[in-house]
Protein backbone atom coordinates (compact mmCIF):
# COMPACT_ATOMS: atom_id res chain seq x y z
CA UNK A 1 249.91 144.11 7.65
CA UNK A 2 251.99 146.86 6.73
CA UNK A 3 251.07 149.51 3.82
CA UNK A 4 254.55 152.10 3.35
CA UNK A 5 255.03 154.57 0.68
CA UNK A 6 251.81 155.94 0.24
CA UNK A 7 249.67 159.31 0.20
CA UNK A 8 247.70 158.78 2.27
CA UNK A 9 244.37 160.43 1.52
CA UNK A 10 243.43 162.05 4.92
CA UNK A 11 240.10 164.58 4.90
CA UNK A 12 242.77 167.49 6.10
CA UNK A 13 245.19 166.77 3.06
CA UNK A 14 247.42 164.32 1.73
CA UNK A 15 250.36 163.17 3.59
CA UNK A 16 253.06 160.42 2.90
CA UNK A 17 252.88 157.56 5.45
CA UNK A 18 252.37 154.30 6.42
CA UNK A 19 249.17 152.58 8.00
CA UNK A 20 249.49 148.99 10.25
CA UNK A 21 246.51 147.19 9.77
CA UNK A 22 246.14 144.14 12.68
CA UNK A 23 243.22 141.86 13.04
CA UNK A 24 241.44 143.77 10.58
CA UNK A 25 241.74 146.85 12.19
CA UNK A 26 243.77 150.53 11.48
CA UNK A 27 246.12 150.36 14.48
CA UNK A 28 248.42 153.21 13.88
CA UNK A 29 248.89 156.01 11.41
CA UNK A 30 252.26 156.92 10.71
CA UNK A 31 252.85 160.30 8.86
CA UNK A 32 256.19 160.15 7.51
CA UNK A 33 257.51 163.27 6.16
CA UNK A 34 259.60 161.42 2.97
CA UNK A 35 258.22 158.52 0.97
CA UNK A 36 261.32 157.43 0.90
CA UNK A 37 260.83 156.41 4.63
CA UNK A 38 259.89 152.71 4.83
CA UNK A 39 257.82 152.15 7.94
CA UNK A 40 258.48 152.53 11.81
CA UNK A 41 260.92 149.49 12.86
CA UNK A 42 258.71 148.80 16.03
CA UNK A 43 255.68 147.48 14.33
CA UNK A 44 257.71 144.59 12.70
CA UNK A 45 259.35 144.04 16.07
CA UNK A 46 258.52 140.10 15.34
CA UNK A 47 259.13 140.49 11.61
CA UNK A 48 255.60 138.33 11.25
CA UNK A 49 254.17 141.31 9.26
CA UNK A 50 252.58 140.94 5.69
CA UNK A 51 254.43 143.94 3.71
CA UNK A 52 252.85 146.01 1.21
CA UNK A 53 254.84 149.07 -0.57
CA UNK A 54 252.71 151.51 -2.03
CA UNK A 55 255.06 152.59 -4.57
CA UNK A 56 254.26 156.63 -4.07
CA UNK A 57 250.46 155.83 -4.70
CA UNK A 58 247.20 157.18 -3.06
CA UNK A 59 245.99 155.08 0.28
CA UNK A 60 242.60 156.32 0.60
CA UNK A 61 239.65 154.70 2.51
CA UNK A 62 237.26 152.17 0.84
CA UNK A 63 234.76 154.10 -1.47
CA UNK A 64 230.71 153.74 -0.12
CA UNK A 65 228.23 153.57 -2.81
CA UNK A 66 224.93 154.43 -1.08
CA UNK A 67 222.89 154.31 -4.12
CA UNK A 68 223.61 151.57 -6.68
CA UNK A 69 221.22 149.28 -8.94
CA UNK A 70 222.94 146.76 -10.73
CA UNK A 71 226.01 146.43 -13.14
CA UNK A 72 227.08 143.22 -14.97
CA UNK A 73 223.54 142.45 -15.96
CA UNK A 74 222.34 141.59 -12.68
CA UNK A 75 220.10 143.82 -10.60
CA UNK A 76 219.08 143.95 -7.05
CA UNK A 77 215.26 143.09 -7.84
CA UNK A 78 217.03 139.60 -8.96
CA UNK A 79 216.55 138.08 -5.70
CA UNK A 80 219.98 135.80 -5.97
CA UNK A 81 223.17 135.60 -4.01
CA UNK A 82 224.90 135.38 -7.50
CA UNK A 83 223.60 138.40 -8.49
CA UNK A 84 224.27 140.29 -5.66
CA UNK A 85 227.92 139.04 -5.37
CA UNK A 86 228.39 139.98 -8.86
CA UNK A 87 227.63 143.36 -8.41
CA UNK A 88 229.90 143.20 -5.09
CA UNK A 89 232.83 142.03 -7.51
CA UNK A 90 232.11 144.64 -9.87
CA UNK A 91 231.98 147.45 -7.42
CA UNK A 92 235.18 146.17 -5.40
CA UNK A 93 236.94 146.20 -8.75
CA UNK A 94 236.25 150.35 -8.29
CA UNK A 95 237.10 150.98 -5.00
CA UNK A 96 234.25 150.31 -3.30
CA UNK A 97 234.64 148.14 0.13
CA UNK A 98 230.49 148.97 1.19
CA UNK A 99 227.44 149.50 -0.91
CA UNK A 100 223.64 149.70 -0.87
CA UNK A 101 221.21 147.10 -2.53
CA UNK A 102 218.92 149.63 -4.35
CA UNK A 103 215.45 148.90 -5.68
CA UNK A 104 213.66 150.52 -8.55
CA UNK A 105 210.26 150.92 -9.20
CA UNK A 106 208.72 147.31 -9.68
CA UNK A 107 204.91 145.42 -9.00
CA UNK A 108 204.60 145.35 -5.57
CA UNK A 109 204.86 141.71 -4.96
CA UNK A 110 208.54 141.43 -6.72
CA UNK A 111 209.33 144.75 -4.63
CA UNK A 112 208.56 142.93 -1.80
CA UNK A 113 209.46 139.59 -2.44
CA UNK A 114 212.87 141.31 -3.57
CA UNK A 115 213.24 143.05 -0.07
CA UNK A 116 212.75 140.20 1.63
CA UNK A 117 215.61 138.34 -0.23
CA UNK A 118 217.65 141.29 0.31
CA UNK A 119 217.08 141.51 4.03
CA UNK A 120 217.88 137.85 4.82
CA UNK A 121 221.33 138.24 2.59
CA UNK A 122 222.22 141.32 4.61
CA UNK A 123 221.98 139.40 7.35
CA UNK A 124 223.79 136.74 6.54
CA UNK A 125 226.49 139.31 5.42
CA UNK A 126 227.07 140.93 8.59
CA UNK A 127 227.50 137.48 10.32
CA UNK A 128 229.77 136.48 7.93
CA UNK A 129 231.56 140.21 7.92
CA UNK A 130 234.75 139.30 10.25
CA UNK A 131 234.52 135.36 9.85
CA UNK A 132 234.78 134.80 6.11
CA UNK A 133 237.33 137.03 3.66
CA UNK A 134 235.47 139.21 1.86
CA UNK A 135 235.09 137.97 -2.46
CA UNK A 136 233.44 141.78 -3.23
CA UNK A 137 232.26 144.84 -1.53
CA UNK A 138 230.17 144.25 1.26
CA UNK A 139 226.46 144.68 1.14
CA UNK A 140 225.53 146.77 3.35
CA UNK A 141 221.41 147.40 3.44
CA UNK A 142 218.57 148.41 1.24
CA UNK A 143 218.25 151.54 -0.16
CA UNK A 144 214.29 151.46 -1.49
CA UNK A 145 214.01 153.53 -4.38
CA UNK A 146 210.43 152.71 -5.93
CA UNK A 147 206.75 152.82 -6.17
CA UNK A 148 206.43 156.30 -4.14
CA UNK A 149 207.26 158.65 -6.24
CA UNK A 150 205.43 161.79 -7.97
CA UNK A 151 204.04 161.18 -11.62
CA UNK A 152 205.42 164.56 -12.83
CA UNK A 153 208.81 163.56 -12.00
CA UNK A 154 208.85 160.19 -12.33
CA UNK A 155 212.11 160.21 -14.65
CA UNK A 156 212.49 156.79 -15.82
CA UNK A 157 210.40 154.71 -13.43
CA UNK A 158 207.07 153.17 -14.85
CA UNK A 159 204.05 154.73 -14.07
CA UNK A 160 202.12 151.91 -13.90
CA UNK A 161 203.69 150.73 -10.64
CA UNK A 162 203.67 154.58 -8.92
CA UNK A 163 201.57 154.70 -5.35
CA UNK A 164 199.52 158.29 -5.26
CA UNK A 165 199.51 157.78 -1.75
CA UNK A 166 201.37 156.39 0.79
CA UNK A 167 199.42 154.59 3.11
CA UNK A 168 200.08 153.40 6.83
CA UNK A 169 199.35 149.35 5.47
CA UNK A 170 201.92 149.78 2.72
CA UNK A 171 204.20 151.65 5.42
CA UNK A 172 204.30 148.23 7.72
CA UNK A 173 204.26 145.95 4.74
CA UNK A 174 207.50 147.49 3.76
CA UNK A 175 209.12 147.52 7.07
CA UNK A 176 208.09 143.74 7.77
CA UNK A 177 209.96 143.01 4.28
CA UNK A 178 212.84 144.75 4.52
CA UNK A 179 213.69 144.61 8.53
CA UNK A 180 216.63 146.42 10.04
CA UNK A 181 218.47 145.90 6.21
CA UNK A 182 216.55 149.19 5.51
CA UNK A 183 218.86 152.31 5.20
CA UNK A 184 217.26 154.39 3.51
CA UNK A 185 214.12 155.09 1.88
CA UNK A 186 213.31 157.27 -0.78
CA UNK A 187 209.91 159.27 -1.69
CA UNK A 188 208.59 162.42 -2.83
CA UNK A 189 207.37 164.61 0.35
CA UNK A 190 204.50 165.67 -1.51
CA UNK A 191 202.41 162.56 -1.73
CA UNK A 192 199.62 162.03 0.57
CA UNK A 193 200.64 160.53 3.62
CA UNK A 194 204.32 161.21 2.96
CA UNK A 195 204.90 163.49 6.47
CA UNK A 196 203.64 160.49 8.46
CA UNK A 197 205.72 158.16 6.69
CA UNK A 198 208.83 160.31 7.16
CA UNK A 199 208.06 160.97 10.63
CA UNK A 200 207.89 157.06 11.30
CA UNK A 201 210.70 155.99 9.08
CA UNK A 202 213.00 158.77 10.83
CA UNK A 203 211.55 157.68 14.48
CA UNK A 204 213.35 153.85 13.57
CA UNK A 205 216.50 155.30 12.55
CA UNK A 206 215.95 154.99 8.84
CA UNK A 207 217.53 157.56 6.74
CA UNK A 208 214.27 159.36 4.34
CA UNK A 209 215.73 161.26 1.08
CA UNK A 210 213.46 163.20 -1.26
CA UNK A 211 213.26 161.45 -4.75
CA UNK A 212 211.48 162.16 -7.69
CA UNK A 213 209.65 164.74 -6.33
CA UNK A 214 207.72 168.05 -7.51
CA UNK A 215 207.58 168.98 -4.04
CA UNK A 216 206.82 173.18 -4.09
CA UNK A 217 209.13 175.06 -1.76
CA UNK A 218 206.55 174.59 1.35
CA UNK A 219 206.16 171.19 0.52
CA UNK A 220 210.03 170.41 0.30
CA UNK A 221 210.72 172.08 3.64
CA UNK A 222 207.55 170.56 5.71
CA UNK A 223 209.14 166.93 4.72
CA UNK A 224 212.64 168.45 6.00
CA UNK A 225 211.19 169.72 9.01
CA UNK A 226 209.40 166.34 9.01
CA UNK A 227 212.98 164.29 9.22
CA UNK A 228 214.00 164.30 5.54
CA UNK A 229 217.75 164.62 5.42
CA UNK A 230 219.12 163.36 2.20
CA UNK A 231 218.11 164.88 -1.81
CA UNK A 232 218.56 161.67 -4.14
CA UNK A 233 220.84 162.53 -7.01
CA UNK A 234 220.47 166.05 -7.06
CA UNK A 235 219.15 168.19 -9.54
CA UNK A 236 217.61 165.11 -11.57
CA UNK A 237 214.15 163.84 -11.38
CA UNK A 238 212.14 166.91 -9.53
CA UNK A 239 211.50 170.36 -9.94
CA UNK A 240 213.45 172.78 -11.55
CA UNK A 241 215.07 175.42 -9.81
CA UNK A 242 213.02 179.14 -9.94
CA UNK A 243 213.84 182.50 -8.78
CA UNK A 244 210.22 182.58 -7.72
CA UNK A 245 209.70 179.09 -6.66
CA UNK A 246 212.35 177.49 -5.27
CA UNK A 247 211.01 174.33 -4.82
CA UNK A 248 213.05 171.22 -3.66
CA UNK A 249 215.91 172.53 -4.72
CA UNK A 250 216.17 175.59 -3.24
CA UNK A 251 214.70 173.90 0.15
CA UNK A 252 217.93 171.58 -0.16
CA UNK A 253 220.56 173.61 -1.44
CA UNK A 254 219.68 176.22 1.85
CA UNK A 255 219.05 173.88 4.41
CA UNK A 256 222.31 172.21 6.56
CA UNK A 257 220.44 169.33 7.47
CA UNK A 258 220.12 167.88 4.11
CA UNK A 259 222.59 166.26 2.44
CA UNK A 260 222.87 166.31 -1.58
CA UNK A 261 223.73 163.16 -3.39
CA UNK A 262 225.51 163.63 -7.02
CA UNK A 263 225.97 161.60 -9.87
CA UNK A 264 229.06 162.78 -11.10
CA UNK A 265 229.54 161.24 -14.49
CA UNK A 266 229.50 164.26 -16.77
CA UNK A 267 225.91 163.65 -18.27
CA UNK A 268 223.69 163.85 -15.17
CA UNK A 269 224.96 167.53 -14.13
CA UNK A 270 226.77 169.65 -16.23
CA UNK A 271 229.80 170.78 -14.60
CA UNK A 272 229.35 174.14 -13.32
CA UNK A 273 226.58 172.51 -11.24
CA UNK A 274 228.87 170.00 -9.87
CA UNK A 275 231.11 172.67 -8.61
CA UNK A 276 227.73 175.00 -7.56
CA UNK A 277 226.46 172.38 -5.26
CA UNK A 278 230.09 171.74 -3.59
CA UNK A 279 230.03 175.70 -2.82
CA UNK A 280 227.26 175.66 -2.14
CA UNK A 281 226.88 172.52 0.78
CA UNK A 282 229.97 172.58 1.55
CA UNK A 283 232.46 169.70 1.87
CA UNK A 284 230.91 167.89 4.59
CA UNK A 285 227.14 167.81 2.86
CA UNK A 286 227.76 165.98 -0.56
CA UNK A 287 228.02 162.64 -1.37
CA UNK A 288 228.96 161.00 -4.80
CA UNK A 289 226.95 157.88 -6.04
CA UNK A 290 226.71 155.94 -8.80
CA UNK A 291 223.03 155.42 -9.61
CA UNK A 292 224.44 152.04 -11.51
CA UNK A 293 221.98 149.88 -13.61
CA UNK A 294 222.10 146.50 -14.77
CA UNK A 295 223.95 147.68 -18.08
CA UNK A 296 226.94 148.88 -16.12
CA UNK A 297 229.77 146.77 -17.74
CA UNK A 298 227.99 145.80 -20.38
CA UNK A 299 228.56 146.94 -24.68
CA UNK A 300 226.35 150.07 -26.11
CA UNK A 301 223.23 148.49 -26.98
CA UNK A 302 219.50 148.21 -25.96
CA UNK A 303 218.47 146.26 -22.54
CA UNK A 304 215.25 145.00 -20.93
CA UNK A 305 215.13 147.03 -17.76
CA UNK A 306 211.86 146.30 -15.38
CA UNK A 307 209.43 145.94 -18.43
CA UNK A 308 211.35 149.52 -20.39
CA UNK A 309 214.01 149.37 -22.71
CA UNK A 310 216.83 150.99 -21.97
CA UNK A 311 219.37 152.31 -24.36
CA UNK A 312 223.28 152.57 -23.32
CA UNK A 313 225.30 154.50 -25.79
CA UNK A 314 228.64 156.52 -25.20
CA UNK A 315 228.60 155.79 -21.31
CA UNK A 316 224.50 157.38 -20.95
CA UNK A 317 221.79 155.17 -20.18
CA UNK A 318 218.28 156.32 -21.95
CA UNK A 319 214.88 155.26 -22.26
CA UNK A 320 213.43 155.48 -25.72
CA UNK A 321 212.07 159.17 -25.21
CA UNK A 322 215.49 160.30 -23.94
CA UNK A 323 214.86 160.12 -20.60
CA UNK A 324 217.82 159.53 -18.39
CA UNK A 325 217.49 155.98 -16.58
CA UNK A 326 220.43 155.77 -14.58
CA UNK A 327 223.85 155.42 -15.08
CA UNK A 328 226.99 153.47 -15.68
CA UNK A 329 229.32 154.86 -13.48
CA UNK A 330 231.56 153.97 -11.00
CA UNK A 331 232.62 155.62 -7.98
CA UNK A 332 236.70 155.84 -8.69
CA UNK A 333 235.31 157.82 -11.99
CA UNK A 334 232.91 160.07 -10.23
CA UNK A 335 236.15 161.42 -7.66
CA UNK A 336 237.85 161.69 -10.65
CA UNK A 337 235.32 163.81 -12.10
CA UNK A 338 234.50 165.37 -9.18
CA UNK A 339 238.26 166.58 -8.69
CA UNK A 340 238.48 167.44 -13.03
CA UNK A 341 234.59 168.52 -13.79
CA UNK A 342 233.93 169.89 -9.92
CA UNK A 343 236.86 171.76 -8.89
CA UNK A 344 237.19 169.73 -5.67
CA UNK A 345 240.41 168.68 -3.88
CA UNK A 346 241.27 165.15 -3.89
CA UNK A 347 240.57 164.89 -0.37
CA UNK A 348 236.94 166.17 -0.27
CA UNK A 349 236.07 164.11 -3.28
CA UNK A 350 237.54 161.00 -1.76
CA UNK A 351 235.83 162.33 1.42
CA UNK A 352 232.32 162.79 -0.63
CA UNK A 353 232.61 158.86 -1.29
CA UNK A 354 233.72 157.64 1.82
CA UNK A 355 233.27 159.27 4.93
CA UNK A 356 230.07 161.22 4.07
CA UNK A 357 227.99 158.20 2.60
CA UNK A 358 229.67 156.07 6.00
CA UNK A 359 227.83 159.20 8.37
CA UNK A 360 224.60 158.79 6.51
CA UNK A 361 224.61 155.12 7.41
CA UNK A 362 225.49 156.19 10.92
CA UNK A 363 228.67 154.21 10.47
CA UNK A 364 231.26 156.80 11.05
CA UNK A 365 233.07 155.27 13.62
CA UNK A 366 233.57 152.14 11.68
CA UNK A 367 234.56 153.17 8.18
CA UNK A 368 235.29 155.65 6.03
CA UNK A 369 238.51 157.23 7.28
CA UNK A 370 242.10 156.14 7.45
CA UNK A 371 242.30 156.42 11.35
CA UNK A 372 243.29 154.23 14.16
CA UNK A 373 240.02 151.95 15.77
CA UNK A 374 238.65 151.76 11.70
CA UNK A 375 238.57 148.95 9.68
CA UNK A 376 240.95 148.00 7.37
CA UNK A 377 238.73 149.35 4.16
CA UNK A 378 241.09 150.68 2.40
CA UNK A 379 242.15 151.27 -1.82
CA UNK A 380 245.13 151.94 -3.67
CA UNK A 381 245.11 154.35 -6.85
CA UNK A 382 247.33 156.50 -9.24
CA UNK A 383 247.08 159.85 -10.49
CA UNK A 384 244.00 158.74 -12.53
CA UNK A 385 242.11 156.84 -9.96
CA UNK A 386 242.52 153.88 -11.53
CA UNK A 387 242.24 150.80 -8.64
CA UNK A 388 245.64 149.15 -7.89
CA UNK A 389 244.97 147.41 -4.90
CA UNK A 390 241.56 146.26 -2.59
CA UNK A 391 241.82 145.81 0.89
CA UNK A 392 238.67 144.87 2.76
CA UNK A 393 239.05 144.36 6.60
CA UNK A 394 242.50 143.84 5.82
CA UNK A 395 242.48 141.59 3.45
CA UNK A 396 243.82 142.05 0.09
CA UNK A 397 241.50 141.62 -2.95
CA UNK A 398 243.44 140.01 -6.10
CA UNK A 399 241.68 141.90 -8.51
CA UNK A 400 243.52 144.09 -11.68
CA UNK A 401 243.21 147.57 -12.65
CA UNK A 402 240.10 149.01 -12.57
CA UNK A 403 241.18 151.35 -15.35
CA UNK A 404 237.66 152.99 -17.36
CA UNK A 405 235.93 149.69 -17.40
């Protein structure tokens, strides 16, 4: 396969080119200086290749959403394929080519009867990953976010289902559930028992992000120094920032080894903060998400969301009280936002939802970058980010316009 006259989207700039895609794989990168120019004559030698002309649009690489719930009315708890491949469809139809499962707080049975189900899918995925053409994004893992989290800054979760300690049983428990799916896990560092768990979760190559925490300043760094190296959408659900006590926020914002995730839909962070936290971490230490729910796709109205009503109105998901409880947005919106609300390039927000979530999976070399040895994840968009065209491992997607849906 041949894509010509595109931008292509490239972490150093954009560029006109062309990309040949064989087997699956990015096998050259040709940076034409006109769009005008077609494609080198060489790779068509055999004139066997499947042509695709850009048009003057963006060629950027597949969008990874690291931290995603649900859309459509289906959520990850569900424990079904066709949930699961409905929120793959959904998320493909945005640009994303690789996504996490995430959990939400839940009774621990369902949590882990739900990781269990999630773990043997996974697997299942990644055999099928370069046998069987894609029909969505591909699942990618578990990210657990549930049950260990502070009561002070619980957000939306219920209470009811909130561990005030983490304990080394429930530490194995989880880990026989979920298996290698597990990515990441969140917590709040200040829970008893939270250093060992970090220190263990870290020690199997499992990525630990603070999360609904009101973690003190000492507190936040001791769980950095402990292995923590991601903040779970920033700024929401934990302690306020203080001149006096800086808390989690200040640990993160300082600290190179963490990583900030942002939900960049205009409601979450106002945005001054967007752009703050992009100063601030710099391009290489942010990562967009889109903290989806269930109600993602669905008409303003009120929805059953692990025993709370939720209430979607004007794109913001509530609880009854107000409370934020995730959010309906999708990742081509949030590097739209991101360029428009945040002040950031097109690159580095394409960058912020591609390569950066790919190098907190420790999949770097495989995806997120338009390079030569990747796979074939790639999008097409216009000026507005709107989705034009799918491609995952090479193959083309045949899904419309993303547009604001």
């Amino acid at each position: 396969m041949i894509v010509f006259r595109v931008n292509l989207v490239l972490a150093d700039g954009l560029k006109p080119g062309a990309v040949l895609v064989e087997k699956g794989i990015i096998t050259a990168v040709d940076e034409t200086p006109e769009l005008s120019a077609a494609f080198p004559p060489a790779w068509n030698k055999n004139n066997d290749a499947s042509l695709i002309d850009g048009g003057g649009l963006y060629l950027s690489p597949g969008f990874i959403d690291i931290h995603n719930h649900g859309r459509l009315g289906c959520d990850s708890l569900d424990g079904t394929a066709k949930s699961i491949e409905t929120i793959a469809r959904h998320q493909a139809e945005h640009g994303v080519t690789g996504f996490l499962a995430g959990t939400s707080s839940a009774p621990w049975e369902k949590y882990l009867n739900a990781l269990g189900f999630l773990a043997d899918y996974c697997k299942a995925e990644a055999e099928k990953e370069k046998s069987e053409t894609a029909k969505g994004a591909r699942c990618l893992g578990i990210y657990s976010e549930g049950n260990f989290f502070s009561m002070e800054k619980r957000g939306a979760h219920n209470p009811q289902y909130l561990k005030s300690a983490l304990t080394e049983e429930d530490l194995e428990t989880l880990l026989k559930a979920a298996g290698p799916a597990l990515k990441i896990v969140a917590l709040s560092p200040e829970l008893p028992g939270a250093l060992e768990w970090i220190s263990r979760l870290c020690g199997k190559g499992i990525v630990v992000t603070a999360a609904h925490t009101n973690a003190n300043y000492e507190e936040a760094l001791a769980g950095i120094k402990a292995g923590i190296s991601l903040v779970t959408h920033t700024f929401n659900g934990m302690r306020s920032l203080s001149h006096q006590e800086p808390g989690i926020l200040g640990a993160a914002l300082d600290d190179d080894r963490v990583v900030c995730e942002l939900i960049a839909d205009g409601i979450h962070l106002a945005p001054v903060i967007l752009s703050l936290v992009y100063k601030l971490k710099g391009l290489d230490r942010i990562v967009l998400i889109s903290d989806s729910v269930p109600a993602n796709g669905l008409p303003d109205g009120h929805y059953e969301y692990e025993g709370r009503t939720v209430i979607v109105s004007d794109g913001a998901v509530r609880l009854e009280n107000g409370t934020l409880a995730g959010s309906t947005l999708s990742l081509n919106k949030a590097v739209r936002n991101m360029v428009r609300l945040g002040g950031a390039s097109l690159c580095h927000a394409v960058l912020a939802a591609s390569l950066n979530p790919a190098r907190i999976l420790g999949l770097e070399n495989r995806k997120g970058s338009i390079a030569p040895g990747k796979e074939a994840d790639l999008v097409i968009f216009d000026e507005n980010i709107d989705i034009k065209k799918v491609f995952i491992h090479g193959e083309c997607l045949p899904f419309v316009s993303s547009g604001d849906k």
